[in-house]
Protein backbone atom coordinates (compact mmCIF):
# COMPACT_ATOMS: atom_id res chain seq x y z
CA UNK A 1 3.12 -52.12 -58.89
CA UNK A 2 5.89 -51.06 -56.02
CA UNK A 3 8.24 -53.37 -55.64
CA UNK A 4 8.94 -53.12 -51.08
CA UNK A 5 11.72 -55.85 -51.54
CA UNK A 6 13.80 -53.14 -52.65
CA UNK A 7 12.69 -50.54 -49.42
CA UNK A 8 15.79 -51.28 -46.97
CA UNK A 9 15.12 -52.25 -42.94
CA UNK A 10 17.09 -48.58 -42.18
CA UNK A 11 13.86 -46.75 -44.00
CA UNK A 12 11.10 -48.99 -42.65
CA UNK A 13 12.18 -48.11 -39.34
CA UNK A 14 12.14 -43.93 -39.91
CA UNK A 15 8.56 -43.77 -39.34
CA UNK A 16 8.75 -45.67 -36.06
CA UNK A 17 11.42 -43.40 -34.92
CA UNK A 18 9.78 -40.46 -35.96
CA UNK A 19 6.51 -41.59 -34.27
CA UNK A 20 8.43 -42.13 -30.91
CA UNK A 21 10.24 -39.36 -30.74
CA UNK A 22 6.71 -37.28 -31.03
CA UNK A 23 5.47 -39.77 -28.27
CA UNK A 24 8.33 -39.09 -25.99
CA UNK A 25 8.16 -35.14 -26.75
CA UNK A 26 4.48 -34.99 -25.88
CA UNK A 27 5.33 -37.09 -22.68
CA UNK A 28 7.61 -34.83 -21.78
CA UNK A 29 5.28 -32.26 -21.92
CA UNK A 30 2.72 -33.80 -19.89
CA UNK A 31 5.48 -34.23 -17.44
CA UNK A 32 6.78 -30.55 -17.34
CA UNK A 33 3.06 -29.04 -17.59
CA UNK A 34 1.88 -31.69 -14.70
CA UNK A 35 5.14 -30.57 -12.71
CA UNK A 36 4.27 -27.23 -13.33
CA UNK A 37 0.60 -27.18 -11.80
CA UNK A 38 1.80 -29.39 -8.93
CA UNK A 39 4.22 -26.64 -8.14
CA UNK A 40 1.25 -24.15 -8.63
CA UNK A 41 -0.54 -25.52 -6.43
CA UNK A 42 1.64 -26.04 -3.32
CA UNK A 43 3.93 -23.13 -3.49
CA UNK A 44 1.54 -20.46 -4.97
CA UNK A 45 -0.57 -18.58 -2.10
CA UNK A 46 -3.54 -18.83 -1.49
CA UNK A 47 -6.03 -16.25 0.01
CA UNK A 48 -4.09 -13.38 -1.35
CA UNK A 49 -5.81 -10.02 -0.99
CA UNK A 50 -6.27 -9.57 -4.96
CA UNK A 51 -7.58 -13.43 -4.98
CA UNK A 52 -10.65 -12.02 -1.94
CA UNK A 53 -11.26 -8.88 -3.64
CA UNK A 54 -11.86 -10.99 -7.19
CA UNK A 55 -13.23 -13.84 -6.00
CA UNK A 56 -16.31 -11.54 -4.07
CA UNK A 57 -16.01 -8.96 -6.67
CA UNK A 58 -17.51 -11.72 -9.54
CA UNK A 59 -20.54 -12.40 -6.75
CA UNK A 60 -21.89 -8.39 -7.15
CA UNK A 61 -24.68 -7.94 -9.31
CA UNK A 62 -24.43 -4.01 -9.87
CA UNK A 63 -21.62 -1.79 -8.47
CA UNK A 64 -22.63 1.91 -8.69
CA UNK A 65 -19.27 3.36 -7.97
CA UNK A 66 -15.47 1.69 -7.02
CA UNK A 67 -12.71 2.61 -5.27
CA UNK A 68 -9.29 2.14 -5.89
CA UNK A 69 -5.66 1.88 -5.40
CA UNK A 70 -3.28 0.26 -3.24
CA UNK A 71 -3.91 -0.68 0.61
CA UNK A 72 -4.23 3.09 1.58
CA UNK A 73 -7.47 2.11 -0.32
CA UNK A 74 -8.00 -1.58 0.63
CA UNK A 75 -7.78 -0.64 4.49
CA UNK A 76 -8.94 3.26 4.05
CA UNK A 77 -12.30 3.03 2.75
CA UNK A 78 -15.55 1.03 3.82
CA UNK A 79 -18.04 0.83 1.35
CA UNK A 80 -20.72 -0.38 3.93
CA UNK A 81 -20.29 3.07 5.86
CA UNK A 82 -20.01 5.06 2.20
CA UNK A 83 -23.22 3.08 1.29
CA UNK A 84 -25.20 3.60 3.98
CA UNK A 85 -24.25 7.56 3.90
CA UNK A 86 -24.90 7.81 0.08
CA UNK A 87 -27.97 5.14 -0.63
CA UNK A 88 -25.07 3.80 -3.58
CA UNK A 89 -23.85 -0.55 -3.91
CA UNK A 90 -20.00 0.76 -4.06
CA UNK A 91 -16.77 -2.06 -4.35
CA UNK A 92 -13.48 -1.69 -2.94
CA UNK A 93 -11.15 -2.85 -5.90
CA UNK A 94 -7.92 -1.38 -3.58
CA UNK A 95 -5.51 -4.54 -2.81
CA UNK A 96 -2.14 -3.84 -1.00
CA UNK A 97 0.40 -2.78 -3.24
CA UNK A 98 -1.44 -2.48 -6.36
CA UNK A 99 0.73 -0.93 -9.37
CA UNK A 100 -1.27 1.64 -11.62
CA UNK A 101 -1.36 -1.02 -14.51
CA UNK A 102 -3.61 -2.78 -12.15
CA UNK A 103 -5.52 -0.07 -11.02
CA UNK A 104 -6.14 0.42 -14.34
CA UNK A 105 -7.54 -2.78 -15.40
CA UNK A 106 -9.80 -2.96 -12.18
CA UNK A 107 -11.47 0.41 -13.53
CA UNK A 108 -12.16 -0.56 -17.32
CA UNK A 109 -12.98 -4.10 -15.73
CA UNK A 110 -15.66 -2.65 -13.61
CA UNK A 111 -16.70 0.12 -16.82
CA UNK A 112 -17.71 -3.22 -18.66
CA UNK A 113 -19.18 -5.51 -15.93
CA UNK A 114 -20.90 -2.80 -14.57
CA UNK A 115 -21.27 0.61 -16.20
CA UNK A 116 -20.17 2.38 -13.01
CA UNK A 117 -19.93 6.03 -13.58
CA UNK A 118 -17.41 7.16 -10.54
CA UNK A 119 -14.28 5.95 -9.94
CA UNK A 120 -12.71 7.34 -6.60
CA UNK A 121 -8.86 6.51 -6.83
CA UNK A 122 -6.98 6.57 -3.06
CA UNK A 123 -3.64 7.69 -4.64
CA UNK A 124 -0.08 7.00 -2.91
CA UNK A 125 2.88 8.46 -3.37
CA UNK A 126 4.26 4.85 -3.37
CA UNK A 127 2.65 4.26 -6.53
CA UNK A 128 4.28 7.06 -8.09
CA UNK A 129 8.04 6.40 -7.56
CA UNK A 130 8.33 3.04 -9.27
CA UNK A 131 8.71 1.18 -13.02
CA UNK A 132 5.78 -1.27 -14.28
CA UNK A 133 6.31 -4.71 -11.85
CA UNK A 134 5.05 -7.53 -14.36
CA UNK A 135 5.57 -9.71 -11.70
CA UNK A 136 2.98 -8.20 -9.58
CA UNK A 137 0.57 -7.31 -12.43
CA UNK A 138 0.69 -10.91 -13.08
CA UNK A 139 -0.59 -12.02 -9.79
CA UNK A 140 -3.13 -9.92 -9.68
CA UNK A 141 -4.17 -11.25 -13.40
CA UNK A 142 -4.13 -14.78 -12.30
CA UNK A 143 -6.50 -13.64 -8.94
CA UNK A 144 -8.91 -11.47 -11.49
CA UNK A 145 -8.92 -14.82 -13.88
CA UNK A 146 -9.97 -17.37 -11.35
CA UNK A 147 -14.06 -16.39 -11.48
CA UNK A 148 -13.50 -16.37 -15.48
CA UNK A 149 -14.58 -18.71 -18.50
CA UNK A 150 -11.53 -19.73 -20.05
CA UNK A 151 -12.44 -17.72 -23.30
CA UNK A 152 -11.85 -14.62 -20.42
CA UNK A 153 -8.68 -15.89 -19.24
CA UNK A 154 -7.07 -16.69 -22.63
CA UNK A 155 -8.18 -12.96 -23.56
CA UNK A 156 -6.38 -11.74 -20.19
CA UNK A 157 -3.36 -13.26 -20.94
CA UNK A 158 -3.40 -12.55 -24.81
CA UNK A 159 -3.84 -8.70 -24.06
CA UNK A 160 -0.76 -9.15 -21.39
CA UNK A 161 0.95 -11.28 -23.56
CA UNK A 162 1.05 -9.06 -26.66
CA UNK A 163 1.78 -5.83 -24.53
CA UNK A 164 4.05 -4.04 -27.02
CA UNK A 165 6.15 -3.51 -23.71
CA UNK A 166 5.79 -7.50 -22.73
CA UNK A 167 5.98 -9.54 -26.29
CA UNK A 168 9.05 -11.10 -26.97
CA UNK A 169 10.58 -10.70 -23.18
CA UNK A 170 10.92 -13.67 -20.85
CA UNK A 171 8.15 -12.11 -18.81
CA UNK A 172 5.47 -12.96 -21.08
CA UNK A 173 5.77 -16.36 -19.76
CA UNK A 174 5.45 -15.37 -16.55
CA UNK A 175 1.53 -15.87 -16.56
CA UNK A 176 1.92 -19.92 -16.39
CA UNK A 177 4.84 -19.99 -14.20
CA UNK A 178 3.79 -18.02 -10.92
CA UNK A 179 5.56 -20.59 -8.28
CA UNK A 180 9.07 -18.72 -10.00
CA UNK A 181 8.23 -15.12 -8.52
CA UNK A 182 5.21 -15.83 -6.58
CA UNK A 183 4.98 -18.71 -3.95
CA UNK A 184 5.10 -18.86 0.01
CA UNK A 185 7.59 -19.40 2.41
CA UNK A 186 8.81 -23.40 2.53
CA UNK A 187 7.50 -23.40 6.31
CA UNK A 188 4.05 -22.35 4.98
CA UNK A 189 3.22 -24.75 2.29
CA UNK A 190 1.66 -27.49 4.03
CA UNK A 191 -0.68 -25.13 5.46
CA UNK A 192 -1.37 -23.78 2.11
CA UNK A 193 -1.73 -26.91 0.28
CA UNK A 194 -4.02 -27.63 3.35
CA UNK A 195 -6.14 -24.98 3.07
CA UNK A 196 -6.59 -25.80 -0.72
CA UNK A 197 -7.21 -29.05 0.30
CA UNK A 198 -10.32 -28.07 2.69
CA UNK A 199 -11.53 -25.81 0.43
CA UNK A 200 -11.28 -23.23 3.16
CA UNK A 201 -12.47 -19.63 2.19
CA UNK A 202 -10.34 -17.18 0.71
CA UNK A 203 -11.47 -14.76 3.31
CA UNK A 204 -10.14 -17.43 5.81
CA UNK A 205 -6.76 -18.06 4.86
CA UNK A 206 -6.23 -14.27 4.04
CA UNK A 207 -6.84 -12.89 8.09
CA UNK A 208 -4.60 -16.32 8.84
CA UNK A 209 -2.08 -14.68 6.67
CA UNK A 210 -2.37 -11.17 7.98
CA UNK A 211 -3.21 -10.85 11.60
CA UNK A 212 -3.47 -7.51 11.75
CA UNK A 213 -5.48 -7.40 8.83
CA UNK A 214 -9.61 -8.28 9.31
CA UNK A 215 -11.38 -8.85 5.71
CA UNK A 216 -15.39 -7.76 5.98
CA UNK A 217 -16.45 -7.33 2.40
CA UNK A 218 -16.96 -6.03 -0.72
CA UNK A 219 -13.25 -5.70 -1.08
CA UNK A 220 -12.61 -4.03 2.04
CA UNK A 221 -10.47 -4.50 5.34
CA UNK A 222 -9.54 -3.11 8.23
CA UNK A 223 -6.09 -2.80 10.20
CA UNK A 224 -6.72 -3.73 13.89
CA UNK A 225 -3.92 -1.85 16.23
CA UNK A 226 -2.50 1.61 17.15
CA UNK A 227 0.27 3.48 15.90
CA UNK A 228 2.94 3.98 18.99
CA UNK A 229 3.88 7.54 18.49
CA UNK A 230 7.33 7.05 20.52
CA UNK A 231 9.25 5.33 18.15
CA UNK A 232 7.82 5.90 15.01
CA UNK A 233 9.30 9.82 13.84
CA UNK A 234 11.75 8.12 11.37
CA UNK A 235 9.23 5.86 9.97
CA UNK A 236 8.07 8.10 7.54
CA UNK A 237 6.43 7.76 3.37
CA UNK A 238 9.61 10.07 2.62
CA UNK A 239 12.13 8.00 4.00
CA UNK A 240 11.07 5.16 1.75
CA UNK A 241 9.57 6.65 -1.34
CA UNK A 242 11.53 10.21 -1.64
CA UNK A 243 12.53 9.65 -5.38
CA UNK A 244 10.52 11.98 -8.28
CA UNK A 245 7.68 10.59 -9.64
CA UNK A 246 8.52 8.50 -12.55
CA UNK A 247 7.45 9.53 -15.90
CA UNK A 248 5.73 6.25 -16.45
CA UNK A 249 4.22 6.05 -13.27
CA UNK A 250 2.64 9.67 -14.67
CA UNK A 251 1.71 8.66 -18.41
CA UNK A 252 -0.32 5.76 -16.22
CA UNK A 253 -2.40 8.50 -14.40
CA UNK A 254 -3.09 10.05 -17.60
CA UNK A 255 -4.40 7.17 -19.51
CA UNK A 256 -6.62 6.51 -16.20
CA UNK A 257 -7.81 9.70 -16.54
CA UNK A 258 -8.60 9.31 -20.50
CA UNK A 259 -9.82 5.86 -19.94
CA UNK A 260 -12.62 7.67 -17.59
CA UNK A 261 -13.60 10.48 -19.42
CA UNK A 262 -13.86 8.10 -22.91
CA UNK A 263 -16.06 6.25 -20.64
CA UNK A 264 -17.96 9.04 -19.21
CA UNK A 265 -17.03 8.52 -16.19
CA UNK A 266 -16.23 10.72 -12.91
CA UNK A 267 -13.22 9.97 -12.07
CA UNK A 268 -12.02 11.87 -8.43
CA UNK A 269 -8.45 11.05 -7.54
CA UNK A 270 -7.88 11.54 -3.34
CA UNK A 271 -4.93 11.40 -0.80
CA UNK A 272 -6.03 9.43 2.55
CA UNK A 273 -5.43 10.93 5.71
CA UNK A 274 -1.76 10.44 7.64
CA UNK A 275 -0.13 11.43 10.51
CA UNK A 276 0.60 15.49 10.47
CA UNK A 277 4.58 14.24 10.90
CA UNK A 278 4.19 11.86 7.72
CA UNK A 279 3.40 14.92 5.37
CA UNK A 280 5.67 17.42 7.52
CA UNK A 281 8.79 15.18 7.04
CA UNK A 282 8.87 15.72 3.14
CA UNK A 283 11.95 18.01 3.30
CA UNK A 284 11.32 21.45 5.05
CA UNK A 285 7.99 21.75 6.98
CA UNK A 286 6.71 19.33 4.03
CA UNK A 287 7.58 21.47 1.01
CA UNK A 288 8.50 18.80 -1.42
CA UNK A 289 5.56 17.07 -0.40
CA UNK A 290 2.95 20.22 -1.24
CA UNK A 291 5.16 20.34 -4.80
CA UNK A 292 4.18 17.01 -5.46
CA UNK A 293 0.63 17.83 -4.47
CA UNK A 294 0.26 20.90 -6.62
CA UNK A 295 1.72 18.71 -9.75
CA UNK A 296 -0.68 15.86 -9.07
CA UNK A 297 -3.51 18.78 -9.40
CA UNK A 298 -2.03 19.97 -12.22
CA UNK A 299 -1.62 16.65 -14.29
CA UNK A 300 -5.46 15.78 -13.28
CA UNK A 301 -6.57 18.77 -14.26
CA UNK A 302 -5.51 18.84 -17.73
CA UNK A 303 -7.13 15.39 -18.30
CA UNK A 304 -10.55 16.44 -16.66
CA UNK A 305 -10.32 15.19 -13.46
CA UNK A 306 -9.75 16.15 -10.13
CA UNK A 307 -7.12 15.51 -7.23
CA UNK A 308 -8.16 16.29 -2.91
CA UNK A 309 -5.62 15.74 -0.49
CA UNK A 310 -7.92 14.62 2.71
CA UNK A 311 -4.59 15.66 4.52
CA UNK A 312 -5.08 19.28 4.02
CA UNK A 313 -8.65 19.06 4.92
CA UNK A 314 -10.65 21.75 7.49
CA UNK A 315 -12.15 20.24 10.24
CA UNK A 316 -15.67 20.96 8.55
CA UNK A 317 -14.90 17.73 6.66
CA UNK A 318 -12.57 15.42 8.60
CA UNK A 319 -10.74 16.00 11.90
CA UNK A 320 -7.50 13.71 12.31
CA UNK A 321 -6.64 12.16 15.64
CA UNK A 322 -3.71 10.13 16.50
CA UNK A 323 -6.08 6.94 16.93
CA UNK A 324 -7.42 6.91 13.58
CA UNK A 325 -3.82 5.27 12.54
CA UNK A 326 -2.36 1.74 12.61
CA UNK A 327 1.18 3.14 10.94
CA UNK A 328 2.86 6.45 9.16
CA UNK A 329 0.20 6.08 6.25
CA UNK A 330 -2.63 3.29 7.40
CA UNK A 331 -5.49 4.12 8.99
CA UNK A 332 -7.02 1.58 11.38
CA UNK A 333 -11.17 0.54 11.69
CA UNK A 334 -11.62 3.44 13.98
CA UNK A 335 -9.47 5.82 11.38
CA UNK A 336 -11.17 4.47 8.18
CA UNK A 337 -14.49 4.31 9.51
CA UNK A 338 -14.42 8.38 10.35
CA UNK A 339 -12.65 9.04 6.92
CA UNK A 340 -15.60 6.99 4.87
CA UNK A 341 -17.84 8.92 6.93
CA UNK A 342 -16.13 12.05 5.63
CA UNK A 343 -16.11 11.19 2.07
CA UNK A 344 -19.03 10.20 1.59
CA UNK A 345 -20.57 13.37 2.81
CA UNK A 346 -17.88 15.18 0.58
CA UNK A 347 -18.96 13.43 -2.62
CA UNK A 348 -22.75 14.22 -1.77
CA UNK A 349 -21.45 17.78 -1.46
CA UNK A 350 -19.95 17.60 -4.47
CA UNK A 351 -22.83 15.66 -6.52
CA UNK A 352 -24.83 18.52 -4.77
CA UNK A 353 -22.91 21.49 -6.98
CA UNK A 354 -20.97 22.74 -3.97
CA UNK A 355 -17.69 24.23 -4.14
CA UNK A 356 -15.49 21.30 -2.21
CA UNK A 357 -12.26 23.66 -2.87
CA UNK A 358 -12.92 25.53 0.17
CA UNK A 359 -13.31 22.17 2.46
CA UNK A 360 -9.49 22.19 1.62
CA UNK A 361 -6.24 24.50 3.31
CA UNK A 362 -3.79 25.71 1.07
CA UNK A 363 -0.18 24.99 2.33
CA UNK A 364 0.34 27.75 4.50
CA UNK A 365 -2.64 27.73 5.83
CA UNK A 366 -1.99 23.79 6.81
CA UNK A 367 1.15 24.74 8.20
CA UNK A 368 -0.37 26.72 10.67
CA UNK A 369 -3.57 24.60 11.87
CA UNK A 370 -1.25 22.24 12.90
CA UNK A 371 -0.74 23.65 16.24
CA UNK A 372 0.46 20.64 18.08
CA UNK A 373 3.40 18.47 18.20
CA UNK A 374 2.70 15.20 15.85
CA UNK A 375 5.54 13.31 16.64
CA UNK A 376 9.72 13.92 17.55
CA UNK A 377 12.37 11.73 16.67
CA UNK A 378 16.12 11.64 17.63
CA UNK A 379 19.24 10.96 16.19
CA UNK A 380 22.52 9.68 17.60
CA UNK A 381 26.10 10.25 17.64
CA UNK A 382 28.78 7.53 20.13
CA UNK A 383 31.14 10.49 21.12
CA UNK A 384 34.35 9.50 23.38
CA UNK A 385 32.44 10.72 26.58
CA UNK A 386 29.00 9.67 25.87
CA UNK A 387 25.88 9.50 23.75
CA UNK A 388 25.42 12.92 21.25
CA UNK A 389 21.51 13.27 20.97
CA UNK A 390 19.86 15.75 18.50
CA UNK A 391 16.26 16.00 18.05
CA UNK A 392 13.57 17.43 15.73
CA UNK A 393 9.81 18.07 16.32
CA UNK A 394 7.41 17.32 13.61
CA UNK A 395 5.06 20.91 14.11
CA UNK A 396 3.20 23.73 12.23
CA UNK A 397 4.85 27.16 12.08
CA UNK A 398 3.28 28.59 14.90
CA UNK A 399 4.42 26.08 17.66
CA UNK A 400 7.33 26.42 20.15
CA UNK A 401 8.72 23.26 21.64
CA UNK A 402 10.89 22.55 24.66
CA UNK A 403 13.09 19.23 25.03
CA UNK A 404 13.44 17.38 28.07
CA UNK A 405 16.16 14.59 27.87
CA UNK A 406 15.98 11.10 30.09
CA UNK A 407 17.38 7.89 30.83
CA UNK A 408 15.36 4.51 32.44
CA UNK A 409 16.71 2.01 34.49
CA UNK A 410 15.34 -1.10 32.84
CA UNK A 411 16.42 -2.97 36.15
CA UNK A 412 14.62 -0.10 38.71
CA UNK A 413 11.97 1.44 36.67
CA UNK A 414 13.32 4.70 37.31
CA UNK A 415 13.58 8.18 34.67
CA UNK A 416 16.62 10.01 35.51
CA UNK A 417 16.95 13.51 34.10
CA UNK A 418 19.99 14.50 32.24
CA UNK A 419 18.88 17.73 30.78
CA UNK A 420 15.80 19.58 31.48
CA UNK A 421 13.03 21.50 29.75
CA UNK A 422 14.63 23.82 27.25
CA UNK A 423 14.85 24.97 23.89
CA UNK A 424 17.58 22.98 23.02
CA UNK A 425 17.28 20.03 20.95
CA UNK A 426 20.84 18.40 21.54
CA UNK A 427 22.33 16.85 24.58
CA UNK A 428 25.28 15.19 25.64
CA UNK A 429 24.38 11.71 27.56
CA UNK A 430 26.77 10.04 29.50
CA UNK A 431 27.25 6.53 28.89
CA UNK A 432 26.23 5.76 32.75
CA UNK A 433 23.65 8.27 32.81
CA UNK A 434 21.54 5.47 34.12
CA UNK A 435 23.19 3.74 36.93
CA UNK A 436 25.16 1.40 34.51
CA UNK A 437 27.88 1.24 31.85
CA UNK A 438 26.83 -2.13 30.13
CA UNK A 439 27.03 -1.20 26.75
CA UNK A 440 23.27 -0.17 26.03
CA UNK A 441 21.00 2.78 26.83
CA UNK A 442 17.59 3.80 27.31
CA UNK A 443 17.25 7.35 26.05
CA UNK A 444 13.73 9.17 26.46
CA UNK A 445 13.20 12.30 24.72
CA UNK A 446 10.49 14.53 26.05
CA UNK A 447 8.60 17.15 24.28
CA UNK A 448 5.63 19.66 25.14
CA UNK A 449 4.80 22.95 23.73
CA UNK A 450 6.56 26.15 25.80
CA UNK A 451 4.06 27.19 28.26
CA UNK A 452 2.36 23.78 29.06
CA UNK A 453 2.42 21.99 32.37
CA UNK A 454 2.18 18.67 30.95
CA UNK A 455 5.25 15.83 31.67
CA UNK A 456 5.09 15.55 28.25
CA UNK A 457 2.79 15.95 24.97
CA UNK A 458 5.11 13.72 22.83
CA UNK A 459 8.54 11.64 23.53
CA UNK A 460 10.71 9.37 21.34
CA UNK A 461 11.99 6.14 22.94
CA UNK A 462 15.08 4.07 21.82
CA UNK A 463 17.78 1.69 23.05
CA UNK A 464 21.47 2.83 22.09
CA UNK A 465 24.23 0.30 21.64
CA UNK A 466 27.50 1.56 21.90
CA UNK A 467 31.32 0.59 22.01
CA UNK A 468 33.20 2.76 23.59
């Protein structure tokens, strides 16, 4: 028989110590995981386009066919006017911003909820110039995740976890933590926590997020505005996303286009309509943008699928009009409405065995239906004796444009004319060109097409600031 007289108090007591210590280590993570969703819940937002397009996206019974891609998609397409066209239950799965991996996972998601068998993919060149963003292929995990059984969620974040790219790195963590990269403005969390509170909609909270933006359904939004032609030349696709299209934004497409045809499924990859200017400012009368047309073609084509650029489309399938656009590369309701219309009649066209090719301009012949002035812009230069101004008209080959360069009196109301129409596009303006010498200047450029009688078909407006 043991003899305890012999077990010292030092060793009684290791037990007890090793029991509390486990005590206060699962306290403290209560504490941290408790901290954790408290900060989830007030600082993460709420009524995010990817959380809408989920959270009505588990309600569908049977999608026939999705679209996809970033908000070119989510405010380009209406799948009530495609459906009504086409007799098809279609699902916008486009959310602003959405990285291919994404894209990706919305299409096999829909292959195995669904079955669909075509896959139309609105393809940006914004997409294209980037490197995988865990952070936002996170968010739009935890929005896909929300309608799921937690046997669904733990497999989302297993197959993101164990991502030979993800494993291992700090980002695989990034799944529990979204407050750290994710969360809203400190002036906006009491009405977020609020509208968790009320339960409000999704839907809601989303258009209170986005004024301009107006969520209807089935994934899909529209932009409510114009696009204001004066001032917008320099606000171009090129001027933000001019890089080369990285090689894994490319090896993305092509396992798109294998997950498709594995699948059996029709996979047709599109560019939505933009301004003429938008395409025409890729370096000379848009050449680097047709290169990176005919390569998109190219890549597609090897993996069995196809790539239409609805810019380069004849007027037999879509005619473009400066009201059909909210911004350099967003169409608005009236814009996406008319470009649904058109698609849908394309892809019966196509289901019907006709040759779609020749819907579509090569290049040059682009160049030369655009026989109009899309937009101008100026640029700037303070010179000793006034205000250097050079401009450039975004055209097709075949147009001539004249330049007529003004001033207005904020205080009168009044144009004064510094240079008339000509062929010119630079002018000298003089710092009190319009009445005053205050250390600011309204400069209106004026162009038409030589030969017309118009005051103007397009201008360019801007305020100058100089020091002289």
């Amino acid at each position: 028989m043991e003899n305890n007289e012999n077990v010292s108090p030092q060793a009684s007591q290791k037990p007890k110590r090793k029991k509390r210590k486990w005590i206060g280590v699962i306290i403290a993570v209560v504490c941290v995981v408790l901290i954790n969703e408290l900060l989830k819940f007030c600082l993460e937002p709420y009524g995010s386009a990817s959380q809408v397009m989920w959270d009505d996206y588990h309600k569908e019974d049977s999608i026939d066919q999705i679209f996809v891609g970033s908000s070119l998609c989510y405010v380009g397409i209406s799948p009530y006017v495609v459906d009504d066209i086409m007799g098809t239950n279609s699902y916008n799965m486009g959310t602003p911003s959405q990285y291919l991996a994404q894209t990706k996972l919305a299409i096999k998601t829909a292959i195995e909820d669904h079955g669909v068998k075509r896959v139309v993919m609105a393809l940006g060149y914004f997409s294209l110039t980037g490197e995988r963003s865990t952070i936002a292929e996170v968010s739009f995990l935890r929005a896909k995740t929300k309608g799921e059984s937690l046997l669904e969620k733990l497999t989302t974040y297993a197959n993101y976890a164990f991502d030979e790219d993800i494993v291992g790195t700090p980002a695989s963590l990034n799944y529990f933590f979204p407050w750290i990269y994710n969360s809203v403005d400190l002036k906006n969390v009491a009405s977020n926590v609020k509208a968790k509170l009320e339960g409000k909609q999704a839907t809601e909270q989303e258009m209170v997020n986005n004024v301009y933006r107006h969520y209807v359904g089935k994934g899909y939004g529209y932009l409510s505005g114009y696009l204001n032609f004066d001032d917008t030349g320099n606000d171009t696709t090129y001027s933000y996303y001019s890089e080369t299209f990285s090689e894994d934004s490319l090896q993305e497409l092509r396992d798109i286009a294998n997950l498709c045809e594995e699948n059996d499924v029709e996979l047709i990859v599109i560019a939505t309509p933009h301004p003429a200017y938008d395409v025409l400012s890729y370096g000379e009368n848009g050449d680097e943008y047709f290169e990176k047309m005919y390569l998109l073609q190219e890549l597609f084509a090897e993996c069995g699928a196809e790539y239409y650029d609805f810019n380069l489309a004849k007027s037999e399938l879509f005619t473009t009009s400066d009201k059909y656009f909210f911004d350099h590369e967003h169409m608005n309701q009236e814009g996406s409405e008319a470009f649904s219309t058109s698609l849908a009649n394309f892809l019966l066209m196509k289901e019907a065995g006709e040759d779609v090719s020749s819907y579509f301009y090569s290049p040059e012949e682009y160049l030369n239906s655009i026989d109009y002035i899309s937009t101008i812009w100026f640029n700037t230069t303070t010179k000793t004796n006034g205000i250097s101004v050079s401009s450039i008209a975004y055209t097709g080959t075949n147009v001539d444009v004249e330049y007529q360069y003004t001033v207005y009196n904020e205080s009168t109301g009044e144009y004064t004319v510094v240079q008339d129409y000509s062929s010119s596009t630079s002018c000298l303006i003089p710092f009190d060109a319009d009445g005053n010498d205050d250390g600011s200047i309204k400069i209106v450029v004026n162009a038409r097409q030589v030969g017309s009688d118009l005051a103007y078909e397009k201008r360019c407006v801007q305020t100058i600031s100089y020091d002289k």
